[in-house]
N, C-alpha and C. Protein backbone atom coordinates (compact mmCIF):
# COMPACT_ATOMS: atom_id res chain seq x y z
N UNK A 1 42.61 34.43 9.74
CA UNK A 1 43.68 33.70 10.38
C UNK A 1 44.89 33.75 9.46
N UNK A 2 45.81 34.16 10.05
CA UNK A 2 47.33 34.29 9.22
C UNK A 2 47.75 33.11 9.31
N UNK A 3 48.09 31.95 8.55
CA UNK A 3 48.92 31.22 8.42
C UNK A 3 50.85 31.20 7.94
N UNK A 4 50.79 32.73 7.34
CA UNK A 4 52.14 32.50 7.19
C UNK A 4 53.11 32.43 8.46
N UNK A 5 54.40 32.09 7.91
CA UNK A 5 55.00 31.75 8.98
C UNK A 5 54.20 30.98 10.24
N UNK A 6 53.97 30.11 10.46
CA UNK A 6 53.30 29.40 11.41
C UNK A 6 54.07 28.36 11.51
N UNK A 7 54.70 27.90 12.59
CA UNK A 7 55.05 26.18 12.80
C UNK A 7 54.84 25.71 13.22
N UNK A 8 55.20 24.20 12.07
CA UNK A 8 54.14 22.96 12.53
C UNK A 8 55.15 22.65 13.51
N UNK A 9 54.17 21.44 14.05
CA UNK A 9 54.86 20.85 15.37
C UNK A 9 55.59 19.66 14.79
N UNK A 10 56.74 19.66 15.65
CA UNK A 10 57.79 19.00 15.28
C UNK A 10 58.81 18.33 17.18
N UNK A 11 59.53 17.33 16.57
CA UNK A 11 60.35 17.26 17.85
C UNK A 11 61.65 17.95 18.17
N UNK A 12 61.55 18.18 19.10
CA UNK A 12 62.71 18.52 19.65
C UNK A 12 64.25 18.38 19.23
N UNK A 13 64.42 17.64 18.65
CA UNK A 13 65.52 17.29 17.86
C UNK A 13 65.71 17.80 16.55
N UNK A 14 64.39 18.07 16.11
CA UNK A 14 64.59 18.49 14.51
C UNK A 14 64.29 20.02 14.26
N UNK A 15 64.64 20.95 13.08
CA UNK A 15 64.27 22.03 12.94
C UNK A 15 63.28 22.25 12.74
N UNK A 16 63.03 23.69 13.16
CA UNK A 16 61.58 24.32 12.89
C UNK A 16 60.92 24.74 11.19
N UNK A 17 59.91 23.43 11.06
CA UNK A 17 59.54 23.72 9.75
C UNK A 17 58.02 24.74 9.35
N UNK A 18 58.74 25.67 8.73
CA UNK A 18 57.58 26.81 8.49
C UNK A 18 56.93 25.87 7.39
N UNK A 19 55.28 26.66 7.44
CA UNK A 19 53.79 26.53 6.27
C UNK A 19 53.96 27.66 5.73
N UNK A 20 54.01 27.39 4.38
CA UNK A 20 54.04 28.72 3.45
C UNK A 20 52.57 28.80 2.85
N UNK A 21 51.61 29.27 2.81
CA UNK A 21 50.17 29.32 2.27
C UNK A 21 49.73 30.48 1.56
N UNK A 22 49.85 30.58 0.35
CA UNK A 22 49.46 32.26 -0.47
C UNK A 22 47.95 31.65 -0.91
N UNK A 23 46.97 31.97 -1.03
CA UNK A 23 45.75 31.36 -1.57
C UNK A 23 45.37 31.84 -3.13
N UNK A 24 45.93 32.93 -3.24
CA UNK A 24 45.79 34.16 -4.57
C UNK A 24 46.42 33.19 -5.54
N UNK A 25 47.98 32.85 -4.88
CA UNK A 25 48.89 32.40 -6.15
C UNK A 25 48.62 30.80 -6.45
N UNK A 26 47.92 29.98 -5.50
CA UNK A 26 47.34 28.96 -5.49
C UNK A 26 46.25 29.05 -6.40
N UNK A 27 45.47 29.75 -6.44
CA UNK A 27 44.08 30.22 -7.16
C UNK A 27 44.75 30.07 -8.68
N UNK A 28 45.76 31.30 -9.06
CA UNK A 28 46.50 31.81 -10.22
C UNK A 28 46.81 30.83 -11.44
N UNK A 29 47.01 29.46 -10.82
CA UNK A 29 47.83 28.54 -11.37
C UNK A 29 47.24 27.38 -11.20
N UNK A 30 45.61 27.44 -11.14
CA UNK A 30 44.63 26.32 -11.11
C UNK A 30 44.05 26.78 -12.57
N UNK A 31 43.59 25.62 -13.32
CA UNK A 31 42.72 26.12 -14.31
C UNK A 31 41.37 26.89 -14.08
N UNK A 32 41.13 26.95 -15.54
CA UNK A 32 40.32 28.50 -15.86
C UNK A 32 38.63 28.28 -15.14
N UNK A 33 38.16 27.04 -14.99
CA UNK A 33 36.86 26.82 -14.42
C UNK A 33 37.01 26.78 -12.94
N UNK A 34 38.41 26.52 -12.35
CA UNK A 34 38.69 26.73 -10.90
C UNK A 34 37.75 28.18 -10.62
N UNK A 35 39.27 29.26 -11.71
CA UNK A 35 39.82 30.92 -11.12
C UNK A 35 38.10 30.89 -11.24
N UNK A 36 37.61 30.59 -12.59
CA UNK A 36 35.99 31.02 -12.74
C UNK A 36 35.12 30.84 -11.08
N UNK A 37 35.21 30.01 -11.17
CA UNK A 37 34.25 29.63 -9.63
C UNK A 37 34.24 30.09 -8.93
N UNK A 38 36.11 30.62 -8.17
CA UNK A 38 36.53 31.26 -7.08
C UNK A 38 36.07 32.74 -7.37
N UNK A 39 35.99 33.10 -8.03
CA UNK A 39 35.70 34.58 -8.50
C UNK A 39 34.23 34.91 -8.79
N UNK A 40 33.58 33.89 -8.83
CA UNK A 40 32.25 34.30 -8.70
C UNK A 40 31.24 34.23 -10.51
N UNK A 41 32.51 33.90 -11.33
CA UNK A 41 31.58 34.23 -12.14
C UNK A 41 31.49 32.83 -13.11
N UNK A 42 31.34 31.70 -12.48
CA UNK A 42 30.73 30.58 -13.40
C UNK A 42 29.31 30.51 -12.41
N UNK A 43 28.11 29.87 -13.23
CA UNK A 43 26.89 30.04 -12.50
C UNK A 43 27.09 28.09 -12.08
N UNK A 44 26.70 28.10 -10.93
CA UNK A 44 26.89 26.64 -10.02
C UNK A 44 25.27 26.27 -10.09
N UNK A 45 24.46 25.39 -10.78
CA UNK A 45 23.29 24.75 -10.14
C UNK A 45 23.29 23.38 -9.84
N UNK A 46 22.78 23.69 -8.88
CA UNK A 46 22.35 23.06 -7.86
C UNK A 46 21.42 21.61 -8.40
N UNK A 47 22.20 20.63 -8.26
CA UNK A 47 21.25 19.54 -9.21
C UNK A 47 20.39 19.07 -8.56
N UNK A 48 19.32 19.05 -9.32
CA UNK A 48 18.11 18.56 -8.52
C UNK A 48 17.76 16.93 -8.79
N UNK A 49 16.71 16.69 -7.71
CA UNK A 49 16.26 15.02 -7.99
C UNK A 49 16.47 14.44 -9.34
N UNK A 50 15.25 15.60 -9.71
CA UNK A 50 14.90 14.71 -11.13
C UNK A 50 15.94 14.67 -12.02
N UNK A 51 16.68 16.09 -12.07
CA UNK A 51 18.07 16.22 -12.72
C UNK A 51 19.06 15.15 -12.89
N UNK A 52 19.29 14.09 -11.46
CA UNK A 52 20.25 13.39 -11.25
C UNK A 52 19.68 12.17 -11.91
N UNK A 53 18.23 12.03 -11.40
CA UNK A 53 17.59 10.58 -12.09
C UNK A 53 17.55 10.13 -13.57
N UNK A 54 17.94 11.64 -14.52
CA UNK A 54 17.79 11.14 -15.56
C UNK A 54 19.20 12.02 -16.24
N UNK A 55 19.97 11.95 -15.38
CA UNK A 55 21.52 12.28 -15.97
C UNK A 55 22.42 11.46 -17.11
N UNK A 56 22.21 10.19 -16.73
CA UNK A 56 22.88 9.15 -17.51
C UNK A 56 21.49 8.04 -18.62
N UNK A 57 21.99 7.17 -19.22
CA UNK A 57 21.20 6.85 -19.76
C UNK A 57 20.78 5.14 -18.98
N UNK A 58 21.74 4.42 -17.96
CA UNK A 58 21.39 3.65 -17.10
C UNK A 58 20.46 4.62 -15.83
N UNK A 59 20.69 5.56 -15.66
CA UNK A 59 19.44 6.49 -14.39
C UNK A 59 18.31 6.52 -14.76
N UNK A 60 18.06 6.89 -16.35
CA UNK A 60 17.06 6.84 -16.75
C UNK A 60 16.13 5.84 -16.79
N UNK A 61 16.91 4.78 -17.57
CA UNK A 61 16.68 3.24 -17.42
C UNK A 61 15.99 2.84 -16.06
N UNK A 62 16.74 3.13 -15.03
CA UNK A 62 16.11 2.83 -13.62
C UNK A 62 14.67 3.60 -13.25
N UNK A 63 15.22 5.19 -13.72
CA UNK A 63 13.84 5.82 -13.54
C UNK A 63 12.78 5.39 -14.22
N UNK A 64 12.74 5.10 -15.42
CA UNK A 64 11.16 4.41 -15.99
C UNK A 64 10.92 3.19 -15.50
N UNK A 65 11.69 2.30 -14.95
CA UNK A 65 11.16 0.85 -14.12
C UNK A 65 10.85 1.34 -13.02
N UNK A 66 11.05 2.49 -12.48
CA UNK A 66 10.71 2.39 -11.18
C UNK A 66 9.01 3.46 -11.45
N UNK A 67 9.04 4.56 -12.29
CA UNK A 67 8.02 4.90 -12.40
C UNK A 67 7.12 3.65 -12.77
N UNK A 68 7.10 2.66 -13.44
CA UNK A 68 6.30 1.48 -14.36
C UNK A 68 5.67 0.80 -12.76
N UNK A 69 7.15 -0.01 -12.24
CA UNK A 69 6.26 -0.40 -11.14
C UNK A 69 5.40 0.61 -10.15
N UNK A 70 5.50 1.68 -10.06
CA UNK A 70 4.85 2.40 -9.04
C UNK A 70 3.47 2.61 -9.55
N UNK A 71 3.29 2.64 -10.77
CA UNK A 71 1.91 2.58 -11.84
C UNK A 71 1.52 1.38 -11.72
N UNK A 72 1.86 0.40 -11.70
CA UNK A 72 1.24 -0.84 -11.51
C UNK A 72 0.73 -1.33 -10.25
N UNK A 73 1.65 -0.79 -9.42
CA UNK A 73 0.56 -0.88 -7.75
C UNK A 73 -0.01 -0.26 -7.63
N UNK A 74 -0.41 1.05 -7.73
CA UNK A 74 -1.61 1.73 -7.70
C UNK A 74 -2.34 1.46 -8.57
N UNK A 75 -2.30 1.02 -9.65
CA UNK A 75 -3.41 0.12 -10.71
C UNK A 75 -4.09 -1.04 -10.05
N UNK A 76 -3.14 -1.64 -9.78
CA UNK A 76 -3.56 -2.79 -8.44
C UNK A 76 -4.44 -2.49 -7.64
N UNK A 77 -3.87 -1.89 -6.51
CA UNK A 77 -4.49 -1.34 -5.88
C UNK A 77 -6.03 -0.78 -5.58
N UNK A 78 -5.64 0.13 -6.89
CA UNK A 78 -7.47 0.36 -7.14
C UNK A 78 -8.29 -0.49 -7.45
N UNK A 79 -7.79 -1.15 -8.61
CA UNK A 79 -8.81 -1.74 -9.63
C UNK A 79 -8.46 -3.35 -9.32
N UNK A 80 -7.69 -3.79 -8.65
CA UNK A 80 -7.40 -5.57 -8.37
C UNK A 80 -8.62 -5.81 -7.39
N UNK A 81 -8.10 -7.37 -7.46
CA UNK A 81 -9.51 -8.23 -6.81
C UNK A 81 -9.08 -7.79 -4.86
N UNK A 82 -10.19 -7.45 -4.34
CA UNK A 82 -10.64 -7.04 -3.07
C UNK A 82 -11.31 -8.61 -2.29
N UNK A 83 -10.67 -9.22 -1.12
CA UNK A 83 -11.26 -10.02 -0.83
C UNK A 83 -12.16 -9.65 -0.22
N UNK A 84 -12.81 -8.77 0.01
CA UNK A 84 -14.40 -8.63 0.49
C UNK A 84 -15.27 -8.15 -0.53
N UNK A 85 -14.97 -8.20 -1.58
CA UNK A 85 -15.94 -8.05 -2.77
C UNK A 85 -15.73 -8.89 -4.06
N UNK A 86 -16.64 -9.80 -4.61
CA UNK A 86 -16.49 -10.71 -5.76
C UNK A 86 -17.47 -10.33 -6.28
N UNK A 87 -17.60 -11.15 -8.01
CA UNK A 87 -18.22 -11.05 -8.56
C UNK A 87 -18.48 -12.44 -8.97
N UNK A 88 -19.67 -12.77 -8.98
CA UNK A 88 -20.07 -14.22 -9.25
C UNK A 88 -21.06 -14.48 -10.42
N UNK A 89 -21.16 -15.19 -11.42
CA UNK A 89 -22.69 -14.67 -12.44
C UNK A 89 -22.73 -13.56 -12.57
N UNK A 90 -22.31 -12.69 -12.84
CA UNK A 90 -23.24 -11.39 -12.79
C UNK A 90 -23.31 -11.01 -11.47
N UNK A 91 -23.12 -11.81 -10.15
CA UNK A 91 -23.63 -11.13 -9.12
C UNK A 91 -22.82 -10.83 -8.22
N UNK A 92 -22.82 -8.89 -8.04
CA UNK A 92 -21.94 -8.22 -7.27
C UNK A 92 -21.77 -8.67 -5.77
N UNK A 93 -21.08 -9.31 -4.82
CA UNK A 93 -21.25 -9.15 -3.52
C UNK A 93 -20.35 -8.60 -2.74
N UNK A 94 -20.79 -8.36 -1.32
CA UNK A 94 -19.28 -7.32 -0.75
C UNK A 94 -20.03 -7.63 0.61
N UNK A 95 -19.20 -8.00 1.18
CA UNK A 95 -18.77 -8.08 2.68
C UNK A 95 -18.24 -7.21 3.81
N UNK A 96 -19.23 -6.94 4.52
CA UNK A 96 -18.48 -5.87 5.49
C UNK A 96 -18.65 -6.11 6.88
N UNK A 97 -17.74 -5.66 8.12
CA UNK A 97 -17.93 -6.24 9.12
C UNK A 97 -17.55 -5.40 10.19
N UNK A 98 -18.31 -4.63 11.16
CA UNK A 98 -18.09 -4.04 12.13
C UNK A 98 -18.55 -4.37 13.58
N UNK A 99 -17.34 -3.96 14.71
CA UNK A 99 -17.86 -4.29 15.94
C UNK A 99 -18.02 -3.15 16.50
N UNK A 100 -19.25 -2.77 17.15
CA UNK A 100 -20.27 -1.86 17.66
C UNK A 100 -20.59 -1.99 19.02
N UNK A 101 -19.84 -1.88 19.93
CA UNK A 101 -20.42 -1.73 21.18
C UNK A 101 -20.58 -3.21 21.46
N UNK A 102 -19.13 -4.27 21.33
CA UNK A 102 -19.27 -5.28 21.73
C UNK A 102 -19.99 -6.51 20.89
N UNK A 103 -20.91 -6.29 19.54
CA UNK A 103 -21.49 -7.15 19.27
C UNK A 103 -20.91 -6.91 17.53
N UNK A 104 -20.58 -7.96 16.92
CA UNK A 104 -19.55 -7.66 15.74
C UNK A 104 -21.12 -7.99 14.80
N UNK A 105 -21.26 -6.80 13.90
CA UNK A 105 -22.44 -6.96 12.72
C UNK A 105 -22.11 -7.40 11.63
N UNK A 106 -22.35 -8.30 10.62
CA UNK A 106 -21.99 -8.69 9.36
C UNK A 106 -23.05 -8.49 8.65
N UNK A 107 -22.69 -7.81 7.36
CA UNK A 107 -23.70 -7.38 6.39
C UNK A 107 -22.81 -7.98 4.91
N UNK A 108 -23.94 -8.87 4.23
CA UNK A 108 -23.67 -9.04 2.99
C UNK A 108 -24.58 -8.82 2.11
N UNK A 109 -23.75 -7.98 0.97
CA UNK A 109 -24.71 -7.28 0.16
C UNK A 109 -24.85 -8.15 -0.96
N UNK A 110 -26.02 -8.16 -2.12
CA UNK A 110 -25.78 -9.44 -2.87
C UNK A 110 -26.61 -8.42 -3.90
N UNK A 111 -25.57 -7.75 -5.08
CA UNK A 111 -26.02 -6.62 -5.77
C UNK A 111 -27.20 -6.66 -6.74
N UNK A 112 -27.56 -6.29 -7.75
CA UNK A 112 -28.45 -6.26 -8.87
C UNK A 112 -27.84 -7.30 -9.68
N UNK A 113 -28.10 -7.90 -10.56
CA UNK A 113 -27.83 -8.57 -11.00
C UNK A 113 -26.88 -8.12 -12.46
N UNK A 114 -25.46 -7.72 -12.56
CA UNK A 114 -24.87 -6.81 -13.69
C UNK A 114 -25.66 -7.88 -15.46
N UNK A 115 -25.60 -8.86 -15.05
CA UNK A 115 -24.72 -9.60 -16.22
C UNK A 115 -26.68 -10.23 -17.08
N UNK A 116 -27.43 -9.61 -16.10
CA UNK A 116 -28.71 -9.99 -17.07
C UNK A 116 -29.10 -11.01 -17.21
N UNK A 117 -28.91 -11.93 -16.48
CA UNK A 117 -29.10 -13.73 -16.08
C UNK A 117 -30.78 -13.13 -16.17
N UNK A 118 -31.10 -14.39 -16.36
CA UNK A 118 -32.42 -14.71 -15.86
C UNK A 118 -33.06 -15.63 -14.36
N UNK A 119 -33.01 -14.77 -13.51
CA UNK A 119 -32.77 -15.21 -12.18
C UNK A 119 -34.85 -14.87 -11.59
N UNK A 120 -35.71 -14.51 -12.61
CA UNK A 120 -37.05 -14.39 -12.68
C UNK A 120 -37.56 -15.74 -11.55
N UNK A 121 -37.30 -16.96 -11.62
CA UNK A 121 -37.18 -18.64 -10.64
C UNK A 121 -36.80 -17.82 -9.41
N UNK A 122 -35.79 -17.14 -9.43
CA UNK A 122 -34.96 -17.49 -8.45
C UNK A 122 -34.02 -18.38 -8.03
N UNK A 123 -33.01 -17.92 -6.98
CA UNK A 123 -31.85 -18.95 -7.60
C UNK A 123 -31.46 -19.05 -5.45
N UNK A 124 -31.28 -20.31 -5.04
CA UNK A 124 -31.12 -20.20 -3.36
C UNK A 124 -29.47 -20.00 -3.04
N UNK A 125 -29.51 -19.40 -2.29
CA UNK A 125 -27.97 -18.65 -2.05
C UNK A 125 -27.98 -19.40 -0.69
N UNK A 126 -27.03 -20.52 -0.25
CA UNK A 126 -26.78 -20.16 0.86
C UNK A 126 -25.21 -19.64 1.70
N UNK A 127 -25.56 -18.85 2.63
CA UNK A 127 -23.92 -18.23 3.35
C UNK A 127 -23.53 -18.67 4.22
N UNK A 128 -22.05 -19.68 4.44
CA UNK A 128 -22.10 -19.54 5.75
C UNK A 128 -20.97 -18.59 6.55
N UNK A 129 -21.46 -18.05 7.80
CA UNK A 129 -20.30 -17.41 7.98
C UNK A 129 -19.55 -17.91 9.56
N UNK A 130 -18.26 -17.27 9.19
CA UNK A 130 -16.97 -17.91 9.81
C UNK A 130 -16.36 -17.08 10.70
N UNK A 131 -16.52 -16.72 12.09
CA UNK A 131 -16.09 -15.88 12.67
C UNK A 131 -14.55 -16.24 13.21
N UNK A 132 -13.25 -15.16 12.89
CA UNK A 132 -11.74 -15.51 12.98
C UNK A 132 -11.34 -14.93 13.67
N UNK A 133 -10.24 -15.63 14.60
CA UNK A 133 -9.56 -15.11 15.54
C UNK A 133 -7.96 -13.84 14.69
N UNK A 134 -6.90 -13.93 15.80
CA UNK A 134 -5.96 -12.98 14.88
C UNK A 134 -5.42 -14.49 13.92
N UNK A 135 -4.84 -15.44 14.16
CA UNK A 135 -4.28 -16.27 13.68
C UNK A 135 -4.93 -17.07 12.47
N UNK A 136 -6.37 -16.75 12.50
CA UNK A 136 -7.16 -16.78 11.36
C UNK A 136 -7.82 -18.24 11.51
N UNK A 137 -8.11 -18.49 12.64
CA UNK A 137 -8.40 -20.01 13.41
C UNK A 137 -10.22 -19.64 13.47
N UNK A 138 -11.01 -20.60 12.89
CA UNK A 138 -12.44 -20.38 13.19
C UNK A 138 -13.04 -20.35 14.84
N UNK A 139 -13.35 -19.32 15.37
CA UNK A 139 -13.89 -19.09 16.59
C UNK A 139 -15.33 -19.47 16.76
N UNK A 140 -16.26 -19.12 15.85
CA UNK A 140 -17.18 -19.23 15.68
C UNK A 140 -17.97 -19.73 14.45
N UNK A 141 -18.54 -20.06 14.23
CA UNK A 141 -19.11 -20.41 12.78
C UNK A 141 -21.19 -19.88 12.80
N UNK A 142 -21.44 -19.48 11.54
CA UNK A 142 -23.20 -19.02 11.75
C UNK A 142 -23.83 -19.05 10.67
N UNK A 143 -24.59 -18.70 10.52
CA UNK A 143 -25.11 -18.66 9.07
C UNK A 143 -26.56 -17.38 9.16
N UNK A 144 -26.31 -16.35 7.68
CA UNK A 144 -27.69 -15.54 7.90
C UNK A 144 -29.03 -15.75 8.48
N UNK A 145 -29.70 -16.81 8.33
CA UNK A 145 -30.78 -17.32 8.39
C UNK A 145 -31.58 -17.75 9.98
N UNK A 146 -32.45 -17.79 11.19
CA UNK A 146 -33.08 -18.42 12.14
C UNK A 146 -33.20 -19.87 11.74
N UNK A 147 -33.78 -20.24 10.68
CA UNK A 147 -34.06 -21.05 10.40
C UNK A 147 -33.85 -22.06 10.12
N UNK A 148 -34.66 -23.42 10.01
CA UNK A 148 -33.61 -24.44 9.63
C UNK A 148 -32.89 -24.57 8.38
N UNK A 149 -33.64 -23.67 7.31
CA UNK A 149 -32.96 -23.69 6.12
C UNK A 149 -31.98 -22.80 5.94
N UNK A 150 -30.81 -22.78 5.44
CA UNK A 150 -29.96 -21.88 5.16
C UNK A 150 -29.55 -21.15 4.19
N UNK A 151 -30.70 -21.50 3.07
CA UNK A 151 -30.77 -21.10 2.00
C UNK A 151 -31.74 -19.45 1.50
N UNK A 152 -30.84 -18.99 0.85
CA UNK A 152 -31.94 -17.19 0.90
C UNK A 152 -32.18 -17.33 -1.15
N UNK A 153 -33.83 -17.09 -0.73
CA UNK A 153 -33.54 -16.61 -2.34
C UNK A 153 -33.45 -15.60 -3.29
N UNK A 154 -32.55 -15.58 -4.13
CA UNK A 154 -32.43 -14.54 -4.96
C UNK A 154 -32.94 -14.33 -6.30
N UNK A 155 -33.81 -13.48 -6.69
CA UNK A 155 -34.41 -13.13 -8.02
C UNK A 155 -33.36 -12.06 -8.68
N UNK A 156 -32.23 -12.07 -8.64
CA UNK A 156 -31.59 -11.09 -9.30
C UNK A 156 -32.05 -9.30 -8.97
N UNK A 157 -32.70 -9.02 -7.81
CA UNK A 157 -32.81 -7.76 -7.25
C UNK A 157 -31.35 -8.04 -6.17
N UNK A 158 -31.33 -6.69 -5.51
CA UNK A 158 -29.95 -6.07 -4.75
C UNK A 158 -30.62 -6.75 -3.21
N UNK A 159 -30.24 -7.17 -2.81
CA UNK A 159 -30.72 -7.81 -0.72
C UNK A 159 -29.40 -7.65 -0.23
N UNK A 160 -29.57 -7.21 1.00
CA UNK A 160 -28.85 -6.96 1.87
C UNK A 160 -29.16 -7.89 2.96
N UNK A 161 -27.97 -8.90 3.36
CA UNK A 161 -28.05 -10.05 4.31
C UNK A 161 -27.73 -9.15 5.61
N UNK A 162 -27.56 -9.38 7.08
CA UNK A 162 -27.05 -9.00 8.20
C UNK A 162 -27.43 -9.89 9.51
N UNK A 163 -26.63 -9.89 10.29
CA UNK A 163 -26.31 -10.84 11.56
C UNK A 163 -25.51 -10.59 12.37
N UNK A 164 -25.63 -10.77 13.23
CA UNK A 164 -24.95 -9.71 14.38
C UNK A 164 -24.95 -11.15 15.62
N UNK A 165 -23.64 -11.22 16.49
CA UNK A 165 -23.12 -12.04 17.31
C UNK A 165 -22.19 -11.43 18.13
N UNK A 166 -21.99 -11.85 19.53
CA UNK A 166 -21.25 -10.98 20.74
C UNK A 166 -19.66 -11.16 19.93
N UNK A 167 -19.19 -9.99 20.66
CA UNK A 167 -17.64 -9.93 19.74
C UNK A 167 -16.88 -10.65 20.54
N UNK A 168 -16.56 -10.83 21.64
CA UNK A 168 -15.60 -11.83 22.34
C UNK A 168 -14.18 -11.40 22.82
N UNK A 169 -14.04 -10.07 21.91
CA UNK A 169 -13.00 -9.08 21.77
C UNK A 169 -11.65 -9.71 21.13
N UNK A 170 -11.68 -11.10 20.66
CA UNK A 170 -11.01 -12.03 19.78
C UNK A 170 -11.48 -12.38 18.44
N UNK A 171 -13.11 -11.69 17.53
CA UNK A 171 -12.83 -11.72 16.63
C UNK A 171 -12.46 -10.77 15.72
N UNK A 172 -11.33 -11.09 14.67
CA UNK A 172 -11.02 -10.27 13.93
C UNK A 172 -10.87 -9.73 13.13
N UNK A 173 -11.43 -11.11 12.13
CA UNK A 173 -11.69 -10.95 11.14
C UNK A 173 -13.23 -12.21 10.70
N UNK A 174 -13.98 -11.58 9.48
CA UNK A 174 -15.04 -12.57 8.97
C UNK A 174 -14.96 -13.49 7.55
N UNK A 175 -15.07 -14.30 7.83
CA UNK A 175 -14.77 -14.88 6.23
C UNK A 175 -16.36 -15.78 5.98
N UNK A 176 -16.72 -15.95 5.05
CA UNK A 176 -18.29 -15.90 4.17
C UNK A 176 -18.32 -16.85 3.25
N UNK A 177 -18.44 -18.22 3.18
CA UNK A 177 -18.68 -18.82 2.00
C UNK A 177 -20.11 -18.56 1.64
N UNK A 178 -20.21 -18.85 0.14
CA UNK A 178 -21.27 -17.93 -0.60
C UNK A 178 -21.61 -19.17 -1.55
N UNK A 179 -22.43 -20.08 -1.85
CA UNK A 179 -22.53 -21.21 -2.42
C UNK A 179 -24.26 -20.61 -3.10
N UNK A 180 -23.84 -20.63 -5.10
CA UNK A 180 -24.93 -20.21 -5.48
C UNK A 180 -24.89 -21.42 -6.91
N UNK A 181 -25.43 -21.75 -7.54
CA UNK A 181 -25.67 -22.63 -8.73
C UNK A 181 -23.92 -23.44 -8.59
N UNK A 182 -24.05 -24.24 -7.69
CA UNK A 182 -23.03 -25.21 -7.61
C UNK A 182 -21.11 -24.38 -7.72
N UNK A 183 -21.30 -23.29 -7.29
CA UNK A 183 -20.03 -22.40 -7.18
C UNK A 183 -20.22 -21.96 -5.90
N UNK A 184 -18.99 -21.69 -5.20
CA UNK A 184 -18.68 -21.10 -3.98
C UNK A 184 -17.28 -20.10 -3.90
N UNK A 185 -18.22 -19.15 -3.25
CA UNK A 185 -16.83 -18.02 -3.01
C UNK A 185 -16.64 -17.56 -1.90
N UNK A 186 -15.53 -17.40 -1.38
CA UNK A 186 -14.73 -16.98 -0.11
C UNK A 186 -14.81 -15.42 -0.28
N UNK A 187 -15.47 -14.80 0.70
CA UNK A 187 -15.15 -13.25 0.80
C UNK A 187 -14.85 -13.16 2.71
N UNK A 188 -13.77 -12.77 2.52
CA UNK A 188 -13.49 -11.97 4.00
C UNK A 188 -12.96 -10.62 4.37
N UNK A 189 -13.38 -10.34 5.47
CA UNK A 189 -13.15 -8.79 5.36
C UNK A 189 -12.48 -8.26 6.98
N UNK A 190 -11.87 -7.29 7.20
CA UNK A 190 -11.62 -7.19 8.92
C UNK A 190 -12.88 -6.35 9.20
N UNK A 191 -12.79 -6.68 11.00
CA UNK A 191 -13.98 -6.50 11.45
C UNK A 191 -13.26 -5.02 11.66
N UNK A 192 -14.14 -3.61 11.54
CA UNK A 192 -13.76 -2.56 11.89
C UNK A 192 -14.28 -2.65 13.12
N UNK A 193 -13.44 -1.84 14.23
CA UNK A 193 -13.97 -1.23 15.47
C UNK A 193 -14.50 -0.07 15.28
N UNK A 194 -15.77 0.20 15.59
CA UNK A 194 -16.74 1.56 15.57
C UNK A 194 -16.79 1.55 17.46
C-alpha cells in the first residue's frame, strides 16, 4: 500500500493536507537496538512462564510462597487426618459406605492392633451408626449388632463390622460413633453409589 501522497480527510473549507510516510528514513534515525530488530539481526526470545516468574526479585518472592503453599496441600492432602479413618489406642479404624442396588452397606474395619496394647481380656467396642441426609440431619440411626447388646469384642486382632439398611435414596452420607475404654470417635464417610 502506497501511502505517499495520500489525503487525509479534511473539510471543505480547509486545504488538502498530504501524509508524508518514508519507513527506511524512520527506521535510520531510531536507535541502534530498533535498526537491530528491524533488520533481523538482534535474537528476540520469547519469555517464558518460568522466565517471567522469577524475573524480579519480588516474582520470585511470590514464586516460592506459592510453590510452599502448593506443597503443603498436597502434604495435607495425602498424609492429613481423613474423616473416615482414625486412629484410636493403637487402633486403626476406617469407615466405608456404599449403596448397592438400593440397600446402603456399612463396613467398619477395626485394624490389628499398631501400638501393642495388651488387649489379650479384650476390650467391648460399641458403634453406633448414624444414617445422614444431604443437610447432614440424622435419618436413621442403627447399630452393628441383632442383639440386645451393642457391644463387640475386641482382642486386638483386625474384625471387620458390616450392616446393611434400605437406602431411601436420601441417605448420603454415614457417620459412626466408636466408644472404646471411655473415648469416642466420630468417623464419617459418603455413601458411594455402586
Amino acid at each position: 500500500m502506497d501511502l505517499n501522497n495520500l489525503e487525509e480527510g479534511h473539510e471543505d473549507s480547509q486545504d488538502v493536507m498530504h501524509f508524508h510516510y518514508n519507513r527506511a528514513e524512520r527506521i535510520s534515525r531510531a536507535p541502534q537496538n530498533v535498526q537491530d530488530y528491524y533488520s533481523g539481526k538482534m535474537k528476540v526470545n520469547a519469555p517464558g512462564l518460568f522466565k517471567s516468574l522469577v524475573s524480579t526479585k519480588s516474582n520470585r518472592f511470590i514464586f516460592m510462597a506459592l510453590v510452599v503453599f502448593v506443597a503443603v496441600v498436597f502434604i495435607q492432602g495425602f498424609f492429613g487426618n481423613k474423616p473416615y479413618r482414625k486412629n484410636v489406642e493403637g487402633i486403626p479404624m476406617e469407615l466405608k459406605a456404599s449403596d448397592i442396588s438400593g440397600e446402603v452397606i456399612v463396613s467398619l474395619v477395626l485394624g490389628e492392633n499398631i501400638k501393642k496394647y495388651d488387649y489379650s481380656e479384650g476390650i467391648n467396642v460399641s458403634a453406633v451408626i448414624e444414617y445422614l441426609d444431604e443437610q447432614n440431619n440424622v435419618v436413621l440411626s442403627d447399630n452393628f449388632t441383632t442383639e440386645d447388646s451393642v457391644e463387640i469384642p475386641y482382642s486386638g486382632e483386625k474384625i471387620t463390622l458390616r450392616t446393611k439398611t434400605e437406602g431411601y435414596d436420601i441417605i448420603k452420607r454415614v457417620r459412626v460413633i466408636v466408644a472404646l475404654k471411655e473415648k469416642k470417635v466420630d468417623l464419617t464417610a459418603v455413601v458411594e453409589q455402586r
